[in-house]
Each structure stands twice: as C-alpha cells, then as structure tokens.
Protein backbone atom coordinates (compact mmCIF):
# COMPACT_ATOMS: atom_id res chain seq x y z
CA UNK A 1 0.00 0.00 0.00
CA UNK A 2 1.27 3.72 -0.94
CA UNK A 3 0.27 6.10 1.29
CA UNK A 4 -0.48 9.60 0.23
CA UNK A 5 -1.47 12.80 2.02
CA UNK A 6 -4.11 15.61 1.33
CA UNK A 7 -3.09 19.21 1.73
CA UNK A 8 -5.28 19.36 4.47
CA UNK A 9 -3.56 16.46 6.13
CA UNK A 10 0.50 18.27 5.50
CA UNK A 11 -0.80 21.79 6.77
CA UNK A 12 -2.29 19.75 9.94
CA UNK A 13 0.91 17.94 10.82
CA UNK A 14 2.81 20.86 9.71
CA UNK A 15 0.81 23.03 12.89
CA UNK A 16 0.82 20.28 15.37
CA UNK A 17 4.49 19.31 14.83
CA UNK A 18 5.00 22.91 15.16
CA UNK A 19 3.34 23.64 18.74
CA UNK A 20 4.68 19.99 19.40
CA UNK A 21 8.30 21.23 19.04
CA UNK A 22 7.55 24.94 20.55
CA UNK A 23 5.65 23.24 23.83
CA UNK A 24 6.87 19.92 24.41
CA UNK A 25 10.64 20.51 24.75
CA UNK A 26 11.57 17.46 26.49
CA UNK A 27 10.22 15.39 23.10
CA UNK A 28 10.10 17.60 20.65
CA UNK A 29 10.37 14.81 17.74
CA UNK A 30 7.44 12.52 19.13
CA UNK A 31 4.55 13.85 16.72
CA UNK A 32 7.47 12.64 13.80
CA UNK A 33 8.06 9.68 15.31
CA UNK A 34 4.59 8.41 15.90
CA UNK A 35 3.52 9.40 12.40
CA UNK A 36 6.53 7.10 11.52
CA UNK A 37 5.25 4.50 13.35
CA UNK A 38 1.82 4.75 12.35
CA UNK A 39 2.84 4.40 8.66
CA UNK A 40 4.90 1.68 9.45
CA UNK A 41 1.79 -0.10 10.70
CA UNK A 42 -0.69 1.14 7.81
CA UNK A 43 1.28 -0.40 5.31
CA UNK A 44 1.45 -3.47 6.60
CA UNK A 45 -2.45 -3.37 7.99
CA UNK A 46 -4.65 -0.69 6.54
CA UNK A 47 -7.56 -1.57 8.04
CA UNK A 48 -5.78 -1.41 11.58
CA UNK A 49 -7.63 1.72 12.11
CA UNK A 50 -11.08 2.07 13.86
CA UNK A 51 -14.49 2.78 11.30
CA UNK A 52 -15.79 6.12 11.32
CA UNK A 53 -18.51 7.93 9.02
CA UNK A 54 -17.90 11.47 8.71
CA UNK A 55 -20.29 13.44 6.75
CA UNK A 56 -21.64 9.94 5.32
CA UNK A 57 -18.82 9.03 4.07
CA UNK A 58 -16.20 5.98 5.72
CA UNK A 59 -13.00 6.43 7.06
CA UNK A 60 -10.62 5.07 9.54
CA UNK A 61 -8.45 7.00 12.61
CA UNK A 62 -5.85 5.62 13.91
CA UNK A 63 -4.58 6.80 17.33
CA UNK A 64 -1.04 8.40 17.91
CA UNK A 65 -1.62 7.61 21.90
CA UNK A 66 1.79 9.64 23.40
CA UNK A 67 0.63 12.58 21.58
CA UNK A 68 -3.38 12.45 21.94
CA UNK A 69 -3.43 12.76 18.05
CA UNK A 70 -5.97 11.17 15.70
CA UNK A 71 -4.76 10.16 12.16
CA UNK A 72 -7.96 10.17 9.84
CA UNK A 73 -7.66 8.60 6.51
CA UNK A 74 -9.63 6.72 3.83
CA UNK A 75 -8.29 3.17 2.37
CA UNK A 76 -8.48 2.74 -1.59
CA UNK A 77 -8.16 -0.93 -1.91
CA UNK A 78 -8.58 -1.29 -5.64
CA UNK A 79 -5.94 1.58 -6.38
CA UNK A 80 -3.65 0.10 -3.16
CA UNK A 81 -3.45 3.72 -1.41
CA UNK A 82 -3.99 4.68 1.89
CA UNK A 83 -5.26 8.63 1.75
CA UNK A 84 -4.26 10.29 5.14
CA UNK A 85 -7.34 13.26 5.26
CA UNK A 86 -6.21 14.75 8.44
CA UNK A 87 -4.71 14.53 11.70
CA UNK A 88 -6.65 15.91 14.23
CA UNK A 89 -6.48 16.61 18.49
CA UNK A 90 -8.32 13.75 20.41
CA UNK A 91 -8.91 15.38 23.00
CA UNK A 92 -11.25 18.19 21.24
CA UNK A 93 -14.27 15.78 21.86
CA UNK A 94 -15.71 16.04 18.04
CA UNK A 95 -14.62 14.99 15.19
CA UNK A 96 -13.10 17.26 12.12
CA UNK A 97 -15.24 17.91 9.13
CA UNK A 98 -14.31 16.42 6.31
C-alpha cells in the first residue's frame, strides 16, 4: 500500500508538529516519530484503524496515543493507497469535518 497525504492532512501535521516542538521541549520529535510509526503499521495493515462515518462518508483513525493525536484517513483498496485526510487533536471531543 502507498500512502499519500491531502493538503489538508501536511498543513495539519505541519501546525501540530510545530506547537509539538515549541511546547513539548523534552520530546520535541514525538509527533514525527509516531507518524513514523503509524505508517509503518498502515502499510502493513490498513484496516488497523477504527471505522468512522464522517459526513456519510467511511474512514478510519488511527490513534497516535503519546501525543493524543488522531490520524484520519480513507483506504483505496482497488488503487492500493492509503489517503491520510487529516490529523486531528483527540482530546477536542468532536470529530473534524471532512
């Protein structure tokens, strides 16, 4: 499986790795290095991720647990890619629109 991500998805991790690195100055590389991980385990299980339906349509989130982070993303099994749509705070208590 390829994985690819939306724009939405690389401003997202862009902001969080951001305040990660300004706030968090004792780990300042763990948003990189879970993201690592997590891709690590998509491609070898894309369906690892919990369901979710977001505006009616499916999706999966998988959770970054050291830093509360939510990776949403949609798996296109006939065209082997896994779409990352956003990454998004877990502990905001909603969802993101997408």
């Amino acid at each position: 499986m390829n994985i690819k991500l939306t724009k939405r998805a690389e401003r997202r991790i862009e902001i969080v790795d951001q305040w990660w690195r300004t706030n968090r100055l004792e780990a300042p590389d763990l948003l990189k290095q879970e993201l690592s991980s997590a891709r690590l385990l998509l491609v070898q299980d894309a369906y690892i991720g919990g369901a979710c339906v977001i505006g009616g349509r499916q999706f999966r989130r998988l959770l970054l647990p050291r830093t509360e982070q939510w990776l949403y993303y949609a798996v296109r099994a006939k065209q082997q890619l896994i779409v990352v749509q956003t990454l998004w705070g877990a502990r905001r208590g909603r969802g993101p629109n997408l």
